[in-house]
Protein backbone atom coordinates (compact mmCIF):
# COMPACT_ATOMS: atom_id res chain seq x y z
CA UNK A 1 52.50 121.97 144.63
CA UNK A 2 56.19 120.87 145.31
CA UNK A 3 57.56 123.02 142.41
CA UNK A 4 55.47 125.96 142.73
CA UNK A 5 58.21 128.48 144.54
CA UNK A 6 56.93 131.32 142.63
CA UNK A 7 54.09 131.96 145.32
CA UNK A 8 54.20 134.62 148.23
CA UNK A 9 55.66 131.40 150.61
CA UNK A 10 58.41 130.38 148.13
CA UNK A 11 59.34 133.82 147.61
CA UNK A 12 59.52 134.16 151.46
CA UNK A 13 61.71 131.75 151.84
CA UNK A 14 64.44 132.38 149.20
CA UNK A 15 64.37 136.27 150.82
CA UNK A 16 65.23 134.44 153.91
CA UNK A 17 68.21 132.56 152.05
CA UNK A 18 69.36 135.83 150.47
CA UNK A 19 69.43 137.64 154.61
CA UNK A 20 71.10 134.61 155.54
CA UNK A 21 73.50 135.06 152.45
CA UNK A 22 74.22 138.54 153.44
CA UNK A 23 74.85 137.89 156.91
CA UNK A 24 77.14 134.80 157.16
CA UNK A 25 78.33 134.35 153.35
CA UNK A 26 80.85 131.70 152.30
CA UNK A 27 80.85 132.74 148.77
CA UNK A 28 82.81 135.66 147.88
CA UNK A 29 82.37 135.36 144.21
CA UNK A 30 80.12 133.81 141.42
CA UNK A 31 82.67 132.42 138.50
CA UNK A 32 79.99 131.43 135.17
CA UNK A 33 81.16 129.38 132.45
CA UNK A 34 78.78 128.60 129.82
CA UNK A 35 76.65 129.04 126.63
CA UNK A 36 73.71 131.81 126.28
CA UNK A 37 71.73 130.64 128.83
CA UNK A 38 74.72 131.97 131.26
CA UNK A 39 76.55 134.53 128.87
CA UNK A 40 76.17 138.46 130.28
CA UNK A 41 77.42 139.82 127.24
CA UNK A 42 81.23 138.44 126.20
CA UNK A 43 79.91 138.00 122.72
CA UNK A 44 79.77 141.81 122.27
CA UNK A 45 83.46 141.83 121.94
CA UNK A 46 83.72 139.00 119.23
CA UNK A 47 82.86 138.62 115.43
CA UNK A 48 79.82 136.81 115.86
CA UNK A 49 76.36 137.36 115.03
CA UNK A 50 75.05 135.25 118.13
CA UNK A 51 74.52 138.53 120.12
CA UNK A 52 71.84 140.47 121.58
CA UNK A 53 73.07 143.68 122.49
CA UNK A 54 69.95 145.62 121.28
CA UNK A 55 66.82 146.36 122.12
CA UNK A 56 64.16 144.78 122.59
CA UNK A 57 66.55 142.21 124.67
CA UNK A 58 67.23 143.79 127.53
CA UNK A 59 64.17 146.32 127.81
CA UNK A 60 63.30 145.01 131.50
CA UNK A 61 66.85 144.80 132.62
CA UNK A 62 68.05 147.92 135.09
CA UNK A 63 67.85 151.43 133.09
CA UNK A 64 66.25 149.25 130.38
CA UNK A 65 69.82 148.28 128.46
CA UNK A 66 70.33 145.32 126.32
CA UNK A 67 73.60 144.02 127.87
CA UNK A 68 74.34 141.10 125.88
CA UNK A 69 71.92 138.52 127.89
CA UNK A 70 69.43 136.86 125.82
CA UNK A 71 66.63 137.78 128.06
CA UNK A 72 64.25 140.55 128.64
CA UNK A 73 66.16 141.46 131.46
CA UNK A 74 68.25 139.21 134.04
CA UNK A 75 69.45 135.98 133.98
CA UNK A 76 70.08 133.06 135.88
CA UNK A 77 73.71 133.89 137.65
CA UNK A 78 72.40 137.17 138.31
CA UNK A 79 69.74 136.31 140.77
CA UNK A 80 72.04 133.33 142.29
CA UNK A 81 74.41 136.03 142.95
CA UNK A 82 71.82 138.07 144.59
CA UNK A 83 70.64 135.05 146.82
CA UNK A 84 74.09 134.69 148.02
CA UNK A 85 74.09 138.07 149.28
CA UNK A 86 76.20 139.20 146.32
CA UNK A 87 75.94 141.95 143.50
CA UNK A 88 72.56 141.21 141.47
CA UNK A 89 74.57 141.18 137.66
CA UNK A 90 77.47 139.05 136.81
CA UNK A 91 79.43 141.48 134.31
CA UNK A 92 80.58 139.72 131.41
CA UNK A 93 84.64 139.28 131.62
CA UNK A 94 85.22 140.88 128.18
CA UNK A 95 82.86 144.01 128.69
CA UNK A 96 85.33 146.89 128.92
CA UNK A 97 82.83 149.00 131.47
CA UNK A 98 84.45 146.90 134.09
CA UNK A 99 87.61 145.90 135.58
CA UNK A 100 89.22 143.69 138.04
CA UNK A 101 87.57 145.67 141.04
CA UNK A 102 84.14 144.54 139.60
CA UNK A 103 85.25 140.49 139.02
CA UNK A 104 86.52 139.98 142.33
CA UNK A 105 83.21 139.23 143.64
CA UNK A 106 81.50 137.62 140.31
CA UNK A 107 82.59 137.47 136.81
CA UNK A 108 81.22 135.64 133.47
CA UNK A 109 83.20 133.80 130.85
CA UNK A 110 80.33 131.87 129.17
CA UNK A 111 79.82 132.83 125.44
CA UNK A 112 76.65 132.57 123.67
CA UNK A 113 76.26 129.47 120.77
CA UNK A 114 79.16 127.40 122.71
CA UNK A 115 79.32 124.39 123.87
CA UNK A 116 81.32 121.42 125.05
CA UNK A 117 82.65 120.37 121.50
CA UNK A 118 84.75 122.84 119.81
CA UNK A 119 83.04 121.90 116.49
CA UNK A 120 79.79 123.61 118.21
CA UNK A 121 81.67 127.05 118.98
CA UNK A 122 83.08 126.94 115.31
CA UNK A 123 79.26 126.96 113.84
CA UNK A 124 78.69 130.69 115.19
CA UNK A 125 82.60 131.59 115.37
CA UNK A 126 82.01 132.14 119.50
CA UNK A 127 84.14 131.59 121.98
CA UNK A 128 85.11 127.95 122.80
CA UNK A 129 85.16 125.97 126.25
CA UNK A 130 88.81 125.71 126.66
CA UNK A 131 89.45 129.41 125.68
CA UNK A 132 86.88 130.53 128.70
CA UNK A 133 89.57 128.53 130.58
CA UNK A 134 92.09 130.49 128.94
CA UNK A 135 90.32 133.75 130.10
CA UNK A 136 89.66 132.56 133.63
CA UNK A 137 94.03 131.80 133.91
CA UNK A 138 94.26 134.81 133.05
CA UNK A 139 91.69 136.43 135.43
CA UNK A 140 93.52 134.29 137.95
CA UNK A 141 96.71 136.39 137.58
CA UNK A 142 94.79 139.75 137.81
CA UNK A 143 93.01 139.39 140.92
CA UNK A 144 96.52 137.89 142.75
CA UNK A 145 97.78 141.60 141.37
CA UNK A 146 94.57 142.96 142.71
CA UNK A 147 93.77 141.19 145.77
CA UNK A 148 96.97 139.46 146.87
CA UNK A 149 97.61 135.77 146.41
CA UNK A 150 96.45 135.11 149.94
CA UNK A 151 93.08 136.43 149.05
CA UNK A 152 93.05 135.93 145.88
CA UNK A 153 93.16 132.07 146.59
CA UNK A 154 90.74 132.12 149.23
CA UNK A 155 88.14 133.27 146.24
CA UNK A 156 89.20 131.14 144.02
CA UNK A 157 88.96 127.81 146.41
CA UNK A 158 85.32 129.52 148.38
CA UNK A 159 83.47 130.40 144.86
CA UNK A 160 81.01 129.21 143.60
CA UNK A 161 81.68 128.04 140.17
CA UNK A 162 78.35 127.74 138.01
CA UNK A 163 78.73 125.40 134.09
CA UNK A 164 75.57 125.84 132.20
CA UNK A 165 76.52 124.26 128.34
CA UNK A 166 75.47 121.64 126.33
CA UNK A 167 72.13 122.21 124.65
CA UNK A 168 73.96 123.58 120.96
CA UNK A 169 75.99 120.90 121.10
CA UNK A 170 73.13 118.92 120.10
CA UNK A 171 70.31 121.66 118.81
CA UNK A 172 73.35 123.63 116.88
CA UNK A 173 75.76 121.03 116.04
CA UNK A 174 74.24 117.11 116.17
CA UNK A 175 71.35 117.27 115.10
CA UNK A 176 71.88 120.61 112.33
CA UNK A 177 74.87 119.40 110.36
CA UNK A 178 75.97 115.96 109.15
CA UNK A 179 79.78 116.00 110.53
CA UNK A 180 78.85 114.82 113.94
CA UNK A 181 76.30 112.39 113.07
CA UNK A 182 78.55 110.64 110.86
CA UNK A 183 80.91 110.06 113.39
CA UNK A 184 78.49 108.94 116.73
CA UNK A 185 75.25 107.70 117.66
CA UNK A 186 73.16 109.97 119.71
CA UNK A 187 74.15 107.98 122.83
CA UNK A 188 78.08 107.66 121.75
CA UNK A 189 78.24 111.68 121.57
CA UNK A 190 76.18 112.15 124.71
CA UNK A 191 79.30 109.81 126.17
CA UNK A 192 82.04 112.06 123.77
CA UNK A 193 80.49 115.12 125.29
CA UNK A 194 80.49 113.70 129.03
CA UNK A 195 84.32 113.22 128.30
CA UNK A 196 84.79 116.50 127.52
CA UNK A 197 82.83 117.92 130.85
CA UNK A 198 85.09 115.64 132.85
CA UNK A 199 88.07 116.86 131.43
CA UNK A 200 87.00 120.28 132.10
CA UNK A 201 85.85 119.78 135.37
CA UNK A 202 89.27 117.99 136.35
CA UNK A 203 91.12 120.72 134.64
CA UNK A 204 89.07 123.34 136.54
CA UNK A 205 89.57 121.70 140.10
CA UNK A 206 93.46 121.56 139.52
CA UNK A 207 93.34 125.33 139.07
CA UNK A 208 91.99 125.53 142.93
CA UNK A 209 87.69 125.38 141.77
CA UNK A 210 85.84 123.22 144.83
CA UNK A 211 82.48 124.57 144.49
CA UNK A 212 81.01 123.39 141.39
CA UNK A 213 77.22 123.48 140.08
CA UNK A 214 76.84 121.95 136.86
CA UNK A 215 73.82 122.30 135.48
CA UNK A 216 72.79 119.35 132.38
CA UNK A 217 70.40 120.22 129.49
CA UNK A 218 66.69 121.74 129.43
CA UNK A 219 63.65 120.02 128.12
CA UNK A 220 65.01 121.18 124.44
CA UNK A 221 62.39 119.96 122.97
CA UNK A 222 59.73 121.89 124.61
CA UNK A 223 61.74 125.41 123.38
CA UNK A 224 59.19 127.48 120.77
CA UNK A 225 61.84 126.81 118.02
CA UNK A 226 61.49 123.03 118.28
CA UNK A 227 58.00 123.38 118.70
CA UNK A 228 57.84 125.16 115.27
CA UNK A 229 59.47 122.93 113.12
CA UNK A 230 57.63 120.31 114.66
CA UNK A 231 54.99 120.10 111.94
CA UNK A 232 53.96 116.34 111.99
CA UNK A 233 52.93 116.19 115.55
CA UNK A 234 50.62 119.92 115.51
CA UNK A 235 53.62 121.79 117.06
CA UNK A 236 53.52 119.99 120.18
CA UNK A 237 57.50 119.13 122.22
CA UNK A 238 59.67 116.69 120.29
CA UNK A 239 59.72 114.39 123.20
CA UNK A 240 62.76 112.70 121.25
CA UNK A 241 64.92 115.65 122.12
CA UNK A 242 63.06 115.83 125.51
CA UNK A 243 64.14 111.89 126.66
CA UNK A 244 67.73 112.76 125.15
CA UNK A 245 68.06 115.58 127.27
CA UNK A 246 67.11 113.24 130.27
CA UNK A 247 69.45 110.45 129.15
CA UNK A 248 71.90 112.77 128.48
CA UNK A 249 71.36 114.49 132.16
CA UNK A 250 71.49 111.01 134.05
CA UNK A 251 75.21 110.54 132.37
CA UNK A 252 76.12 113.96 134.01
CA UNK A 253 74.30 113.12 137.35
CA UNK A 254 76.92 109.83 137.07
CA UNK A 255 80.09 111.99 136.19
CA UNK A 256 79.21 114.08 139.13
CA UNK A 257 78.84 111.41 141.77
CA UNK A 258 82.30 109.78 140.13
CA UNK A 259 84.50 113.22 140.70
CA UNK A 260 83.07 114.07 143.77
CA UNK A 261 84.58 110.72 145.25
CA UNK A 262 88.30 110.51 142.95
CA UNK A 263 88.75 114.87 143.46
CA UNK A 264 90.16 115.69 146.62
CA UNK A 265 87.91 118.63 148.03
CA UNK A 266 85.62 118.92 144.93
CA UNK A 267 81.96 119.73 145.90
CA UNK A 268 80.18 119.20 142.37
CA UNK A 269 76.68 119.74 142.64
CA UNK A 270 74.29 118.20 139.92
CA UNK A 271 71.76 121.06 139.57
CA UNK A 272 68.75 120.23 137.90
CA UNK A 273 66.84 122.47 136.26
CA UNK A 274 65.25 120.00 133.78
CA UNK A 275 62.23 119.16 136.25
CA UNK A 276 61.58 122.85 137.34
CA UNK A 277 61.67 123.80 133.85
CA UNK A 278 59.13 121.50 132.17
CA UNK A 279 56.49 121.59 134.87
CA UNK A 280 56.61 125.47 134.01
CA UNK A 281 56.13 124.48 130.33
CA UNK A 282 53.28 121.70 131.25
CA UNK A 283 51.75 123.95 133.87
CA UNK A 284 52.28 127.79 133.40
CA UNK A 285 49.26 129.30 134.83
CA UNK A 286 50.66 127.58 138.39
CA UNK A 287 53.54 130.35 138.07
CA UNK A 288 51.16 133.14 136.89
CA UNK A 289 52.26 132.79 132.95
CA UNK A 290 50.06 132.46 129.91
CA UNK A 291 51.87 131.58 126.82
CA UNK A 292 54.51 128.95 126.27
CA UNK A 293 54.20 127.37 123.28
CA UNK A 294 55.98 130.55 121.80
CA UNK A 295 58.13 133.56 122.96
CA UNK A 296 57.30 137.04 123.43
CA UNK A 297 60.06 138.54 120.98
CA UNK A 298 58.28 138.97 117.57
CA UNK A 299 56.01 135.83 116.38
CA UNK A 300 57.92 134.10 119.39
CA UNK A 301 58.43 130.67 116.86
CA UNK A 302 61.88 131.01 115.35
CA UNK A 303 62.83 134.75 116.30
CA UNK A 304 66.00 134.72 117.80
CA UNK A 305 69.30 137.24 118.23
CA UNK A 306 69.44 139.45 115.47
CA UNK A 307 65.61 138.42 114.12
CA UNK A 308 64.17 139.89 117.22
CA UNK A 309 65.10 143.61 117.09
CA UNK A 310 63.09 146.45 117.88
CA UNK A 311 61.40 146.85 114.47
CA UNK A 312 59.28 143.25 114.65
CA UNK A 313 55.82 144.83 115.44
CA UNK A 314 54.66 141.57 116.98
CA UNK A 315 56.54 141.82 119.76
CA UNK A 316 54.16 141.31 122.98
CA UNK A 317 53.81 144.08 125.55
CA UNK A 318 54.72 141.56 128.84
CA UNK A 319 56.86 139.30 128.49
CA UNK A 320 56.14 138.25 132.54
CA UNK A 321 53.03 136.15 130.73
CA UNK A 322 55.44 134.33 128.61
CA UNK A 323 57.37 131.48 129.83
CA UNK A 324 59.63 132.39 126.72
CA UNK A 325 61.55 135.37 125.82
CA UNK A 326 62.19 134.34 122.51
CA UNK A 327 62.15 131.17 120.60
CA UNK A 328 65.20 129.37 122.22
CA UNK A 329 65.84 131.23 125.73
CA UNK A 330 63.29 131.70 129.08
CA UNK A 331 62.12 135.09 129.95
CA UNK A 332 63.33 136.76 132.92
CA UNK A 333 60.28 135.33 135.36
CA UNK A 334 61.00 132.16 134.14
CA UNK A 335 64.85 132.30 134.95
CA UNK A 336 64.11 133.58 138.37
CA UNK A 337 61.62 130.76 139.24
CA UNK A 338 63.98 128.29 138.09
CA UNK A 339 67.00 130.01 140.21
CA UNK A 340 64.79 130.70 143.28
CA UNK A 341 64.63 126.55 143.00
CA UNK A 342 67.99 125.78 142.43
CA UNK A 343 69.29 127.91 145.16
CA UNK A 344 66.31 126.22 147.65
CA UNK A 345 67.28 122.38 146.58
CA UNK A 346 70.90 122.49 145.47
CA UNK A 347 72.65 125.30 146.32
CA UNK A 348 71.70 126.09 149.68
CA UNK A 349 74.66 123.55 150.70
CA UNK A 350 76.87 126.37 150.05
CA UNK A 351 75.08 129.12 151.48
């Protein structure tokens, strides 16, 4: 089966990846921008309630501590920064348990309920695209104190530089309030929100970025929430938000092709998790899961951040059966799978 990586073979080979890593590595640091699916835990520090710094998130995560990731444990960045021979956590830039010592070698500005429209950030009061920026600048100017300019440079340009944003802007924003939709068509703010990743993009490759993975949107419709309110159709995917999330991720794979040629240096890399992701959905007893029509946290249908907590008695016992975590985000097998193939078929260029 061409996606199934999550056998003894596929493991195999991402452990040789990771030795290879470790032995000749060309990426001294993993530098996350993003939304939840990314964020390690910056919305601790912020008047918000999109957080997840209690248990049970968190219970399979090293010394069992709810970080801040919307997970059971790990989450994507962390095991691409372990399979390039890196630290296996990406500490979230605003956590103050670490320091510049710690980010020189991977650091995480992504904030949880973001996206690329500042109207999305607003909806949660999170932190906003351009004001990760702002926090990366600034990041900048500590590790030249730290490291040097020389070296500090060299990181900067030899990163790897992993987006991950865009699903609120349509699940949170578009399609939940009215402002939006009064102003575009589905397909004119799929082309609004492309302008804004090109901007940022540009803006990130003039402050010395080369490396770039940007990964598009999930099959959205296939996440337990969107299952749930899916009444009409037995609670199946809203293939609607599924085919917008591909139309949507074909503009990006465009953009991408466009800057790699006008960017001097830039190495953007369309990552794709959208096919790796639904064939886990279609077929999860392939990658050793059982449930995925809901997540583990609490009834697993609309639990999410502060409605899965450690008093929901429904709460299942292993969340390595569920392809969900809780009713918007992948459990930790799930985001390992789907990193294990994005390092093997996108990544690896950088290795």
């Amino acid at each position: 089966m061409a996606y199934n990586i999550y056998t003894p073979w596929g493991c195999f080979l991402i452990q040789i990846l990771i030795l290879f890593a470790k032995s000749s590595a060309k990426v001294p640091a993993v530098i996350v921008f993003g939304d939840s699916s990314v964020d390690s835990g910056n919305n601790n520090q912020i008047p918000t309630i999109a957080r997840s710094n209690f248990q049970p998130y968190g219970r399979d995560f090293l010394g069992g501590v709810a970080t801040g990731r919307f997970s059971n444990g790990r989450i994507s960045p962390d095991f691409i920064s372990e399979a390039f021979g890196l630290k296996p956590t990406i500490p979230a830039y605003l956590d103050p348990m670490y320091d510049i010592s710690d980010f020189a070698t991977g650091v995480c500005f992504a904030s949880a309920g973001t996206g690329y429209d500042n109207a999305t950030s607003d909806v949660l009061n999170v932190i906003p695209l351009w004001k990760e920026v702002e926090y990366y600048k600034d990041y900048q100017t500590k590790l030249r104190a730290y490291a040097g300019s020389k070296k500090a440079n060299e990181i900067l340009r030899e990163a790897l530089y992993l987006i991950s944003i865009g699903t609120n802007d349509f699940l949170e924003n578009y399609y939940a309030l009215l402002e939006r939709r009064m102003q575009f068509t589905p397909q004119q703010y799929q082309d609004f929100l492309v302008g804004l990743a090109q901007n940022f993009i540009k803006e990130l490759h003039s402050l010395g970025a080369r490396k770039i993975s940007l990964t598009g949107l999930p099959p959205m419709g296939c996440l337990p929430l969107e299952r749930t309110n899916n009444i009409l159709e037995d609670n199946g995917c809203m293939e609607g938000y599924n085919i917008l999330a591909l139309e949507f991720n074909g503009k990006l794979k465009t953009l991408v092709s466009k800057m790699n040629k006008e960017l001097p240096g830039l190495q953007l890399v369309s990552a794709n998790a959208y096919d790796i992701f639904l064939h886990i959905i279609r077929k999860p007893s392939v990658y050793g899961f059982e449930v995925t029509e809901q997540g583990c946290c609490g009834t697993g249908r609309f639990e999410m951040g502060s409605l899965c907590d450690l008093y929901n008695r429904f709460t299942c016992t292993d969340a390595n059966k569920y392809v969900f975590w809780d009713s918007f985000h992948p459990s930790q097998k799930t985001s390992q799978i789907i990193s294990n193939h994005l390092v093997k078929n996108y990544l690896a260029k950088f290795l």
